[in-house]
Structure formats: C-alpha cells, structure tokens
PDB file of N, CA and C in Angstrom:
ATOM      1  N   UNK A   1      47.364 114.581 166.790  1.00  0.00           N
ATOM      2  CA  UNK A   1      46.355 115.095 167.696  1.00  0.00           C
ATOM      3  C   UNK A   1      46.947 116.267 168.471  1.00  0.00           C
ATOM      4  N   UNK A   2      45.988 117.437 168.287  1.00  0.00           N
ATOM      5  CA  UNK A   2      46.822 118.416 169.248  1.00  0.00           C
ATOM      6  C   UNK A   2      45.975 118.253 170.149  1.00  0.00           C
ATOM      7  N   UNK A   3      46.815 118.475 171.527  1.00  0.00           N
ATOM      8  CA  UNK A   3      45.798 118.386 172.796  1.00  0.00           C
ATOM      9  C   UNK A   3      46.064 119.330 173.399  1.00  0.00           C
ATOM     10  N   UNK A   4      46.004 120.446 172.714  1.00  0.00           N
ATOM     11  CA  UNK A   4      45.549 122.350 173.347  1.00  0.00           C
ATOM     12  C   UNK A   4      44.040 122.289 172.880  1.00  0.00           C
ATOM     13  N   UNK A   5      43.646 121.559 171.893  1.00  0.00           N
ATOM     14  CA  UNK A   5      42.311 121.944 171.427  1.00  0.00           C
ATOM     15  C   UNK A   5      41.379 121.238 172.316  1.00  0.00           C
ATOM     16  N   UNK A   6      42.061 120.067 172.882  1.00  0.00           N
ATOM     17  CA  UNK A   6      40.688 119.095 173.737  1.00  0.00           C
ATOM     18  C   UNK A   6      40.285 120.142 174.829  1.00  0.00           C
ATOM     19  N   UNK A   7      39.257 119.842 175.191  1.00  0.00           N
ATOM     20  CA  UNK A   7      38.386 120.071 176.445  1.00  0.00           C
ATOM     21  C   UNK A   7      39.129 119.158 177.806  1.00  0.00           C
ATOM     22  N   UNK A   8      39.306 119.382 178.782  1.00  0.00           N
ATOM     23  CA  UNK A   8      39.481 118.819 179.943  1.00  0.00           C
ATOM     24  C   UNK A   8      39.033 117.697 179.937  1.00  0.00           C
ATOM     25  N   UNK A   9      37.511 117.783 179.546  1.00  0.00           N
ATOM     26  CA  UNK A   9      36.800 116.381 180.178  1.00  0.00           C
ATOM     27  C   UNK A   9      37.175 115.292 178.633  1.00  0.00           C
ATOM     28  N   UNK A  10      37.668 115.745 177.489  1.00  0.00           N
ATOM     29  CA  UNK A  10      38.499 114.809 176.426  1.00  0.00           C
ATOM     30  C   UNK A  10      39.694 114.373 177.235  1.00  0.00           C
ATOM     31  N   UNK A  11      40.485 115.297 177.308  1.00  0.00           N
ATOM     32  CA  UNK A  11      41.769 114.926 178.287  1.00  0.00           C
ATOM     33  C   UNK A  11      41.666 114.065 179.045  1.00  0.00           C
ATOM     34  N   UNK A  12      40.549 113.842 180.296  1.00  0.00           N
ATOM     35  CA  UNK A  12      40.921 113.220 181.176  1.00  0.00           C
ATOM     36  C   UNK A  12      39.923 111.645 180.363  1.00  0.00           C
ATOM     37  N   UNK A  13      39.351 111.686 179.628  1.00  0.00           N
ATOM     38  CA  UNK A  13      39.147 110.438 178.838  1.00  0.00           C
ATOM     39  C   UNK A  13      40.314 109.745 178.429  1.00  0.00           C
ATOM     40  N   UNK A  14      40.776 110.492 177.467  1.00  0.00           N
ATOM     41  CA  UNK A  14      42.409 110.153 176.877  1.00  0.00           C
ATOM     42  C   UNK A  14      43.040 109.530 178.334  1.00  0.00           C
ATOM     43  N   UNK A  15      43.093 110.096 179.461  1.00  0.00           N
ATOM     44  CA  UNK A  15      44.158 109.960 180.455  1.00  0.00           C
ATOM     45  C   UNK A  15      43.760 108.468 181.002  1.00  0.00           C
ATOM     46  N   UNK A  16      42.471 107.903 180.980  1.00  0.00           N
ATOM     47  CA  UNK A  16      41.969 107.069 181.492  1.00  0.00           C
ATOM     48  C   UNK A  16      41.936 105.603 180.563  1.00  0.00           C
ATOM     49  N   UNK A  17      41.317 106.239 179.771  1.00  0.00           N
ATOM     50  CA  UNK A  17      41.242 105.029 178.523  1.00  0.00           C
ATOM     51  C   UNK A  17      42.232 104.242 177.497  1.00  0.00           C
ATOM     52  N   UNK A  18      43.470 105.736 177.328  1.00  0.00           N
ATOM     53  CA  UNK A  18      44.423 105.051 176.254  1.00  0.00           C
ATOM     54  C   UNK A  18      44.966 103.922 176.282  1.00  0.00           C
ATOM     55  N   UNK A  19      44.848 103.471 175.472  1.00  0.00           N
ATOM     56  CA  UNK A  19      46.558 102.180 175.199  1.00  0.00           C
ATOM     57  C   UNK A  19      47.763 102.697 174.754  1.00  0.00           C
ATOM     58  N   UNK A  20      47.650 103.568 174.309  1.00  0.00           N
ATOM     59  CA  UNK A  20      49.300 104.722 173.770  1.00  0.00           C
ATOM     60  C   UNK A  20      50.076 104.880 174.650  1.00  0.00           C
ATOM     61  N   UNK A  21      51.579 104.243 174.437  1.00  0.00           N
ATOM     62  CA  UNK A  21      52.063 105.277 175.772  1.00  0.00           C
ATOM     63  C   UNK A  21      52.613 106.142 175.572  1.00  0.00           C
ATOM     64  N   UNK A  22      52.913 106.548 174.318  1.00  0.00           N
ATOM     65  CA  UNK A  22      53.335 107.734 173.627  1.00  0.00           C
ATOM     66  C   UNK A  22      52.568 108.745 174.448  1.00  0.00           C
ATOM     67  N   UNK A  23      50.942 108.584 174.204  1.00  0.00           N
ATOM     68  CA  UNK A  23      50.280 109.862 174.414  1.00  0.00           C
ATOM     69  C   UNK A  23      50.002 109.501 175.996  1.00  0.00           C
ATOM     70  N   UNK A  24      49.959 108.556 176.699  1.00  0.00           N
ATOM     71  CA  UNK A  24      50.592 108.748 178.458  1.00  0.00           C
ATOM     72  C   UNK A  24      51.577 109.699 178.837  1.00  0.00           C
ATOM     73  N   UNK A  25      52.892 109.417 178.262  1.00  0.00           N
ATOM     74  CA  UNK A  25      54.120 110.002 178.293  1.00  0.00           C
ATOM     75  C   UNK A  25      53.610 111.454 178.407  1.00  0.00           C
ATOM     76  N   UNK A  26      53.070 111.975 177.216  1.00  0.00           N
ATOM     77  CA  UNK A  26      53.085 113.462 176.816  1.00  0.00           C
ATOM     78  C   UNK A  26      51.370 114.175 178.328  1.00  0.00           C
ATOM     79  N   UNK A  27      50.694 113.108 178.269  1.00  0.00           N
ATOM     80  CA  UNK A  27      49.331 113.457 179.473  1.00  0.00           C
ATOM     81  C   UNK A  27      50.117 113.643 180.564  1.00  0.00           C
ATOM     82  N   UNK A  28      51.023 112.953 180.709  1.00  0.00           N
ATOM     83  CA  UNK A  28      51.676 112.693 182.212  1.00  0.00           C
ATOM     84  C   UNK A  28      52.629 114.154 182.644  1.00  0.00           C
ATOM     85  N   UNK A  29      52.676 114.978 182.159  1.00  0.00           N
ATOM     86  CA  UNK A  29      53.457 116.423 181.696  1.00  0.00           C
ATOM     87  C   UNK A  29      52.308 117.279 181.569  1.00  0.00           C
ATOM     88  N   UNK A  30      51.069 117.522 181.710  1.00  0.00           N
ATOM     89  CA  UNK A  30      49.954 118.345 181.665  1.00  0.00           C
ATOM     90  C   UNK A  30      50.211 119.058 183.140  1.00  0.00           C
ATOM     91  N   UNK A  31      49.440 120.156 182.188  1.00  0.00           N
ATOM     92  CA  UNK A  31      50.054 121.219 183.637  1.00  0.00           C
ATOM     93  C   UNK A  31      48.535 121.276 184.411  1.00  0.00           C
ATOM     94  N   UNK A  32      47.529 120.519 184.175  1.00  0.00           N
ATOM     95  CA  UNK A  32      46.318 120.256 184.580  1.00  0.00           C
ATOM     96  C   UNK A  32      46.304 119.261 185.509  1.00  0.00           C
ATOM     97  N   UNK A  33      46.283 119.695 187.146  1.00  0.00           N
ATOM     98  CA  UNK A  33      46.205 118.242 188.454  1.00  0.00           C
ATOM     99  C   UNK A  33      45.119 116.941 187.788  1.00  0.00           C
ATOM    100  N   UNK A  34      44.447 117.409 187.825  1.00  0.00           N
ATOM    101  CA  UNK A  34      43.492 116.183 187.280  1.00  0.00           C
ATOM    102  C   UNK A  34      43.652 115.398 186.299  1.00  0.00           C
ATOM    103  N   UNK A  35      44.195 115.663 185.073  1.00  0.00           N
ATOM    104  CA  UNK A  35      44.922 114.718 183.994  1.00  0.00           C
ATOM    105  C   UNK A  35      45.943 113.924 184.390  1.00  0.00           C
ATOM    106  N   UNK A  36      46.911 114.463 185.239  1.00  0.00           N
ATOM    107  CA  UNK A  36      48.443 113.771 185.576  1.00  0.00           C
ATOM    108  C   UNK A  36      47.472 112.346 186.767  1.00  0.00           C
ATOM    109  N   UNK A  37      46.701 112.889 187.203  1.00  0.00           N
ATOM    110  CA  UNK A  37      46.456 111.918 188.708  1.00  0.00           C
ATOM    111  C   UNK A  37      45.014 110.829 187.817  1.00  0.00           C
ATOM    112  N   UNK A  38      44.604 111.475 186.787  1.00  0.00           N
ATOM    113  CA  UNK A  38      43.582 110.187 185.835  1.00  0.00           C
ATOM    114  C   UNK A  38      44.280 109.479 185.328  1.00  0.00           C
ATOM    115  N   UNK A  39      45.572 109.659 184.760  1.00  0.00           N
ATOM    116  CA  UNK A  39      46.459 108.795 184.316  1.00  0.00           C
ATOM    117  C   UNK A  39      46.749 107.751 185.318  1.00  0.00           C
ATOM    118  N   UNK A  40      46.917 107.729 186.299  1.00  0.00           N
ATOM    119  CA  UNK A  40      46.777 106.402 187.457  1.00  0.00           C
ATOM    120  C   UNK A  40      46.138 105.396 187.213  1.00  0.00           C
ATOM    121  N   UNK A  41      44.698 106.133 186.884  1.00  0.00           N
ATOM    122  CA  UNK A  41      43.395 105.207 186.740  1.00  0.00           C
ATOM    123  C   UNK A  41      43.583 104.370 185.472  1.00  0.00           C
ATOM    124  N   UNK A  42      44.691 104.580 184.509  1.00  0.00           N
ATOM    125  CA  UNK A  42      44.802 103.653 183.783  1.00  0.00           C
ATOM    126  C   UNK A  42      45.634 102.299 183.637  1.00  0.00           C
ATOM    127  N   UNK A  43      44.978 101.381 183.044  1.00  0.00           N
ATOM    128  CA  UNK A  43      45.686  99.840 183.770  1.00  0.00           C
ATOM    129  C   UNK A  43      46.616  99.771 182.423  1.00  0.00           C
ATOM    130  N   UNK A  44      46.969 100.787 181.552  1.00  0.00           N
ATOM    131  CA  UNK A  44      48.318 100.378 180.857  1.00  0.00           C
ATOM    132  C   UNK A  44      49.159 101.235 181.447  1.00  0.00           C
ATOM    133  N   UNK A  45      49.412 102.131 182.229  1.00  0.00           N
ATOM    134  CA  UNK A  45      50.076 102.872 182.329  1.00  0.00           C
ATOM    135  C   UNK A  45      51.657 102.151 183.064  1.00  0.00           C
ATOM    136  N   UNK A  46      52.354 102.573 182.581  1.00  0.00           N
ATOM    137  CA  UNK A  46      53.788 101.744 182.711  1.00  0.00           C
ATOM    138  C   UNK A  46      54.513 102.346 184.154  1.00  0.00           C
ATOM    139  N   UNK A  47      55.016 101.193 184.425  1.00  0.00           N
ATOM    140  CA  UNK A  47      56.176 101.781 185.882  1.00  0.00           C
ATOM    141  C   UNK A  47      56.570 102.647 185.996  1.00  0.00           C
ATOM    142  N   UNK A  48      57.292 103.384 185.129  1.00  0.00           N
ATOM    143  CA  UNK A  48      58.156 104.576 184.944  1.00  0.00           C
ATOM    144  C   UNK A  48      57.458 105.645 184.891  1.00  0.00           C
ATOM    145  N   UNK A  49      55.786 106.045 184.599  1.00  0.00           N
ATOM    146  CA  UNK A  49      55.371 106.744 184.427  1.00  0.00           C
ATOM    147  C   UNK A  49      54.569 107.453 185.889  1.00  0.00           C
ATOM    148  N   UNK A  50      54.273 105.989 186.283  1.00  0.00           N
ATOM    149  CA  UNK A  50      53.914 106.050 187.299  1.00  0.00           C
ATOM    150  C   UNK A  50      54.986 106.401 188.828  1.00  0.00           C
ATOM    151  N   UNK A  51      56.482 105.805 188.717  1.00  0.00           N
ATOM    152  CA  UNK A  51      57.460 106.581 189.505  1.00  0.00           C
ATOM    153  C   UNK A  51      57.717 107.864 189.489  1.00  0.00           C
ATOM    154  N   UNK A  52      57.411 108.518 187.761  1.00  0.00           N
ATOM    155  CA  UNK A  52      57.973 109.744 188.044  1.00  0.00           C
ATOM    156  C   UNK A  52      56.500 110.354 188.361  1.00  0.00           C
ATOM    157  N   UNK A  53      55.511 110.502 188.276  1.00  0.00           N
ATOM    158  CA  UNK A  53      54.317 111.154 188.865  1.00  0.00           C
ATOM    159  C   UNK A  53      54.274 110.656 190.816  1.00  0.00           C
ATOM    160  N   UNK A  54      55.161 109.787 191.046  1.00  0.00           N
ATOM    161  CA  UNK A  54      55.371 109.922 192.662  1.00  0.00           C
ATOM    162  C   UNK A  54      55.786 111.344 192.894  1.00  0.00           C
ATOM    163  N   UNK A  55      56.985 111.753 192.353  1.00  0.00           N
ATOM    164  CA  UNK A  55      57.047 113.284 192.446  1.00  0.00           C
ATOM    165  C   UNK A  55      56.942 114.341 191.857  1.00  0.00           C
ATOM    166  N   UNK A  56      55.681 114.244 192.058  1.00  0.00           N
ATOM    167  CA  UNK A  56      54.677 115.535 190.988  1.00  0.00           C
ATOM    168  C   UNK A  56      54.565 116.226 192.249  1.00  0.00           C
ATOM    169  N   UNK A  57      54.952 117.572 192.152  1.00  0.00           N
ATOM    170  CA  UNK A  57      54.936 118.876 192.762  1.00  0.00           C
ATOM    171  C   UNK A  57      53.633 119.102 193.213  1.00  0.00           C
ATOM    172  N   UNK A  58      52.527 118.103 192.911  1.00  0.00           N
ATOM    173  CA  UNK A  58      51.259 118.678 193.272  1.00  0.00           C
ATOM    174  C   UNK A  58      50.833 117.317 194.110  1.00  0.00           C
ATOM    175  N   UNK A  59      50.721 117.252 195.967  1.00  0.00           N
ATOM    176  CA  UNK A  59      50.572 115.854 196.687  1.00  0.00           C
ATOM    177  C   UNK A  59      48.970 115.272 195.902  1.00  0.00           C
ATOM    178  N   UNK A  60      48.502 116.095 195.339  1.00  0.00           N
ATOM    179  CA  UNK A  60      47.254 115.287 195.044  1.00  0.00           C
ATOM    180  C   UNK A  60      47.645 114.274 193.953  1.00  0.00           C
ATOM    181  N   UNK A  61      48.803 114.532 193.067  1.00  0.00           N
ATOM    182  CA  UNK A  61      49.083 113.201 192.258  1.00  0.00           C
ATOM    183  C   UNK A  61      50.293 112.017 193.119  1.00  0.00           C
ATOM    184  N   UNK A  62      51.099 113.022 193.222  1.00  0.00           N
ATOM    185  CA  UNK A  62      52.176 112.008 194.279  1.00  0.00           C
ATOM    186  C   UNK A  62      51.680 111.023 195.222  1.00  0.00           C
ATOM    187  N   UNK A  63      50.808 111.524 196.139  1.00  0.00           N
ATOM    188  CA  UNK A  63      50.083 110.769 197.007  1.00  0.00           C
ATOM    189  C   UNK A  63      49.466 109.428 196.502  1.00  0.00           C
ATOM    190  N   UNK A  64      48.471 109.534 195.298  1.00  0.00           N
ATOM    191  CA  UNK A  64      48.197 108.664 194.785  1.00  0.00           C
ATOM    192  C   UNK A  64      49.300 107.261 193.692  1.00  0.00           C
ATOM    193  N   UNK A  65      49.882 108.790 193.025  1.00  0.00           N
ATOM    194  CA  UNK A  65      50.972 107.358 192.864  1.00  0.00           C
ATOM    195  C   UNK A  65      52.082 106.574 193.778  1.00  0.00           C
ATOM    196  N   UNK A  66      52.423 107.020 194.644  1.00  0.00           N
ATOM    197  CA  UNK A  66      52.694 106.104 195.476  1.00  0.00           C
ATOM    198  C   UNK A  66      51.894 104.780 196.163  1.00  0.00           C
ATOM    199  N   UNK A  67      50.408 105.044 196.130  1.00  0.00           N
ATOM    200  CA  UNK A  67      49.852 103.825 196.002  1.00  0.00           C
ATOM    201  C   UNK A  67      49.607 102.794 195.116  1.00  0.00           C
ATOM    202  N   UNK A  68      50.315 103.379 194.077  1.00  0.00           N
ATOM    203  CA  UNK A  68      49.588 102.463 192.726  1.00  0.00           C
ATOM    204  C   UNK A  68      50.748 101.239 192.894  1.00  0.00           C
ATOM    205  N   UNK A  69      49.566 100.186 192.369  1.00  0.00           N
ATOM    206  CA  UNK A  69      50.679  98.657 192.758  1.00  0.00           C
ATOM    207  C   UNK A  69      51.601  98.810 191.949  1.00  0.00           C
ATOM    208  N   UNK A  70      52.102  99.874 190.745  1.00  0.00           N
ATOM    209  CA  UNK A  70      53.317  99.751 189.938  1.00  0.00           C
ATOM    210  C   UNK A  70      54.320 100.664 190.306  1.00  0.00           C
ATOM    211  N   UNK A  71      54.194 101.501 191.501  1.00  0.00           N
ATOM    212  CA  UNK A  71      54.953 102.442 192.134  1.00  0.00           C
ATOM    213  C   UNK A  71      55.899 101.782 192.644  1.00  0.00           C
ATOM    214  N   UNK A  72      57.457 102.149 192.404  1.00  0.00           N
ATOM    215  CA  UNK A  72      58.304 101.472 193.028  1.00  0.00           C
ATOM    216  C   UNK A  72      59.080 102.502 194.077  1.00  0.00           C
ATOM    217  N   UNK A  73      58.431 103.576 194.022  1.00  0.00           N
ATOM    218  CA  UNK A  73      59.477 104.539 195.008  1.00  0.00           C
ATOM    219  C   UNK A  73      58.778 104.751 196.217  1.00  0.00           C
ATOM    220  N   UNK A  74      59.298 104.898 197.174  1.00  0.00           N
ATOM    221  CA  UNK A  74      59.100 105.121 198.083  1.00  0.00           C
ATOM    222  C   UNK A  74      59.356 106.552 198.796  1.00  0.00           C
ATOM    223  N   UNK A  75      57.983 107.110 199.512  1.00  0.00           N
ATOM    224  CA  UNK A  75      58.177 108.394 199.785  1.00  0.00           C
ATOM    225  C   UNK A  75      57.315 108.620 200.867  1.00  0.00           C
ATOM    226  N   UNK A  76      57.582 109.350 201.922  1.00  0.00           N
ATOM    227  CA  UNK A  76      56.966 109.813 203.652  1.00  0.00           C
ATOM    228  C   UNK A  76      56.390 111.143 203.045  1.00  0.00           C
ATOM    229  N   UNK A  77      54.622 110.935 203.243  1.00  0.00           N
ATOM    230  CA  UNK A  77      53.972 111.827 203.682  1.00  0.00           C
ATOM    231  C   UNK A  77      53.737 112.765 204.650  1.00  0.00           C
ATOM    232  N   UNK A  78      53.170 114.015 205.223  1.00  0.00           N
ATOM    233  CA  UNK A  78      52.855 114.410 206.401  1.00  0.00           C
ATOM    234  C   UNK A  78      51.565 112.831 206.846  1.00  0.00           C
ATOM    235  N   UNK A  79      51.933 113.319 208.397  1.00  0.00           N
ATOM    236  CA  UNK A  79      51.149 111.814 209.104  1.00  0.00           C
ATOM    237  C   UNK A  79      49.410 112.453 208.528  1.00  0.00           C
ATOM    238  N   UNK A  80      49.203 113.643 208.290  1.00  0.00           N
ATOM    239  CA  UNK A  80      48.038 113.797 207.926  1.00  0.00           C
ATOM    240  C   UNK A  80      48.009 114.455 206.821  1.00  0.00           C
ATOM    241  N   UNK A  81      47.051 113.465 206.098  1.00  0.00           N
ATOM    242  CA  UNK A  81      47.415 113.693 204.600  1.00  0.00           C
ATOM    243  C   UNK A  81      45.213 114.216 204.528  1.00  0.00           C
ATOM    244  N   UNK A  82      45.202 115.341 204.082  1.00  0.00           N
ATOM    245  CA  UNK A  82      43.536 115.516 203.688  1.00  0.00           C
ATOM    246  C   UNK A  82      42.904 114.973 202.717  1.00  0.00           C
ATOM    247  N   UNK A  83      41.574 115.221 203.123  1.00  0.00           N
ATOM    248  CA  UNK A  83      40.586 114.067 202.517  1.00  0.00           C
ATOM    249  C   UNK A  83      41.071 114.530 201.030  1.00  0.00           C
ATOM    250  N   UNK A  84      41.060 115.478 200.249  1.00  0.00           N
ATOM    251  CA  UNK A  84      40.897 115.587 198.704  1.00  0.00           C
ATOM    252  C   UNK A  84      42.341 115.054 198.286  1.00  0.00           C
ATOM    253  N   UNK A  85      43.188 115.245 199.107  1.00  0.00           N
ATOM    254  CA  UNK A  85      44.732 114.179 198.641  1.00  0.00           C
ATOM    255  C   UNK A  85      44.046 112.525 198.096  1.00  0.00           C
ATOM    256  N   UNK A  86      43.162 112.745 199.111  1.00  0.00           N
ATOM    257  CA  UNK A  86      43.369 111.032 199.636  1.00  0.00           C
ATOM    258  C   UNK A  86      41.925 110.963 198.610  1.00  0.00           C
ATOM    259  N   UNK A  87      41.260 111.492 198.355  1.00  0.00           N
ATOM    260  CA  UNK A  87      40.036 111.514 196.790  1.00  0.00           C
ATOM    261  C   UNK A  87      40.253 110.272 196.258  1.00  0.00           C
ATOM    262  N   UNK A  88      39.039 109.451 196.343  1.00  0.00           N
ATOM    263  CA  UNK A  88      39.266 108.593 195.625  1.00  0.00           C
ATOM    264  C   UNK A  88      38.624 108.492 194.060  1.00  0.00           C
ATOM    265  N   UNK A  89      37.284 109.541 194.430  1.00  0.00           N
ATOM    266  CA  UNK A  89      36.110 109.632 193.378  1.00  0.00           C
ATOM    267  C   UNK A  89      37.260 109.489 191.929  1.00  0.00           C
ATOM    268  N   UNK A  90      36.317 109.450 190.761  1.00  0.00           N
ATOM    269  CA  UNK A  90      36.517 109.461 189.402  1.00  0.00           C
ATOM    270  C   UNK A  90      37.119 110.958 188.723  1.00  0.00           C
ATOM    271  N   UNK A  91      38.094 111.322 188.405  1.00  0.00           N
ATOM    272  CA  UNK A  91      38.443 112.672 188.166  1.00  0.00           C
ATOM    273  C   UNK A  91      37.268 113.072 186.888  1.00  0.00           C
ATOM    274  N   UNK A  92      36.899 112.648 186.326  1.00  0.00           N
ATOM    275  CA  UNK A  92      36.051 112.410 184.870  1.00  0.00           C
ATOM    276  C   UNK A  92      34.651 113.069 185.434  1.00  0.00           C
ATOM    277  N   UNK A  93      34.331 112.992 186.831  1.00  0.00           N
ATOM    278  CA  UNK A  93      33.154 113.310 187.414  1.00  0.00           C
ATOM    279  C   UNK A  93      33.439 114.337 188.870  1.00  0.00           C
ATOM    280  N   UNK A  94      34.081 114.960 189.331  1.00  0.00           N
ATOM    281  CA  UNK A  94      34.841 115.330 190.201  1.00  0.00           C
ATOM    282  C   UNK A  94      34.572 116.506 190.178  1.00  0.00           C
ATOM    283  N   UNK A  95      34.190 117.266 191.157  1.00  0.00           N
ATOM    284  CA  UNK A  95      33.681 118.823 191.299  1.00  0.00           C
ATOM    285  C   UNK A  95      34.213 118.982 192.569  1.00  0.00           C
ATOM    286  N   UNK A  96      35.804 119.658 192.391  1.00  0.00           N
ATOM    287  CA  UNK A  96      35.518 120.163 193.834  1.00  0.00           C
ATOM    288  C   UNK A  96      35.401 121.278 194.527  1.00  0.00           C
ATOM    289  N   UNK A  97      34.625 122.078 194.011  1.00  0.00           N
ATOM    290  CA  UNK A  97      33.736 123.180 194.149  1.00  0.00           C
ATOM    291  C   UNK A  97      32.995 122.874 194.899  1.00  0.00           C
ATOM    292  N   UNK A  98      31.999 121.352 194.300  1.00  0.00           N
ATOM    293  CA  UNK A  98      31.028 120.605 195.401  1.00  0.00           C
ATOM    294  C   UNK A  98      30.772 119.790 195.832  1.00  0.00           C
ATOM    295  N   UNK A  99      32.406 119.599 196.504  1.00  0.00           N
ATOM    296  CA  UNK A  99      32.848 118.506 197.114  1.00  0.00           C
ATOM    297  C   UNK A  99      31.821 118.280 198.640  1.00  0.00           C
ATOM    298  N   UNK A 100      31.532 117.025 198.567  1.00  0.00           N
ATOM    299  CA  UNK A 100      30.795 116.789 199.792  1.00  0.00           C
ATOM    300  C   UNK A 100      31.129 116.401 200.628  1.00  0.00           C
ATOM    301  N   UNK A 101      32.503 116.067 200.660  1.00  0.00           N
ATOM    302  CA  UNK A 101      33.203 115.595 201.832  1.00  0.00           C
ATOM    303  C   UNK A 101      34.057 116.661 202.644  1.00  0.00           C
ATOM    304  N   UNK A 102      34.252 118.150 202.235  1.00  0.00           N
ATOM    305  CA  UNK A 102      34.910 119.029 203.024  1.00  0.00           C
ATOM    306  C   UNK A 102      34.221 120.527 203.928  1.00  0.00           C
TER     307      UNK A 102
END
C-alpha cells in the first residue's frame, strides 16, 4: 500500500481503524497533525507508539498522548493549554477552519 496516494480522510481511517502495527508504526511518522493524533483514537495502538507521540513536536498530538491510559511518560504542560490542544471532536470530521469553539 502506498500511502502518498491516499486522501487524508483514507489516512485518518487507516489511523483509526487498523489492527496493523506495522502500518501504525509507519502513520505514526506522518508529517500530517491529524493522522499522528487519530492514531490515539485507536484501541490497538501499542505503548511505545503511543510514548513516542508524547513527544511529537506538534502539542496538539503530545498533549493528547499523554492522556492516553497507555502513556507511560510523563510531561508538564503550559498551565494553559487551548481549547484545539485540548479538541476532543473526531479528527475524521474536524474542520478547523469552522471550528465553533474559537
């Protein structure tokens, strides 16, 4: 499967749905915020994948994986973290162009 050819909204299916962790591994390395942080939303996604997306250069994934119950690292936010960090909506449906909360 090459995944230069998917569409975003394939991607973030893949990111959500797989059982692969092969193709976790390789989603979890997308240079796309929204793929790395849908990968959360998936209930195979393994410990390790989920520690190293604690420090993803972008707080909108870090943030979230540090909440995930398989996060084992620990990491201090600013005391105010903004609403689209803190997003809980579905990335699969997610516009934040027209976001209604900002």
């Amino acid at each position: 499967m090459n995944l230069n050819t998917l569409s975003l909204s394939e991607k973030l299916e893949l990111a959500i749905e797989t059982t692969e962790q092969a193709l976790l591994e390789i989603l979890s390395t997308s240079p796309e915020v929204l793929v790395r942080r849908a990968i959360l939303r998936n209930r195979n996604v393994t410990a390790s994948i989920v520690d190293k997306l604690a420090y993803d250069a972008t707080e909108n994934v870090s943030y979230i994986a540090c909440l995930h119950t398989k996060c084992s690292k620990l990491r201090t936010f600013n005391t105010v973290v903004n609403k689209c960090v803190r997003c809980k909506l579905d990335e699969r449906h997610l516009s934040c162009e027209k976001c209604p909360y900002t």
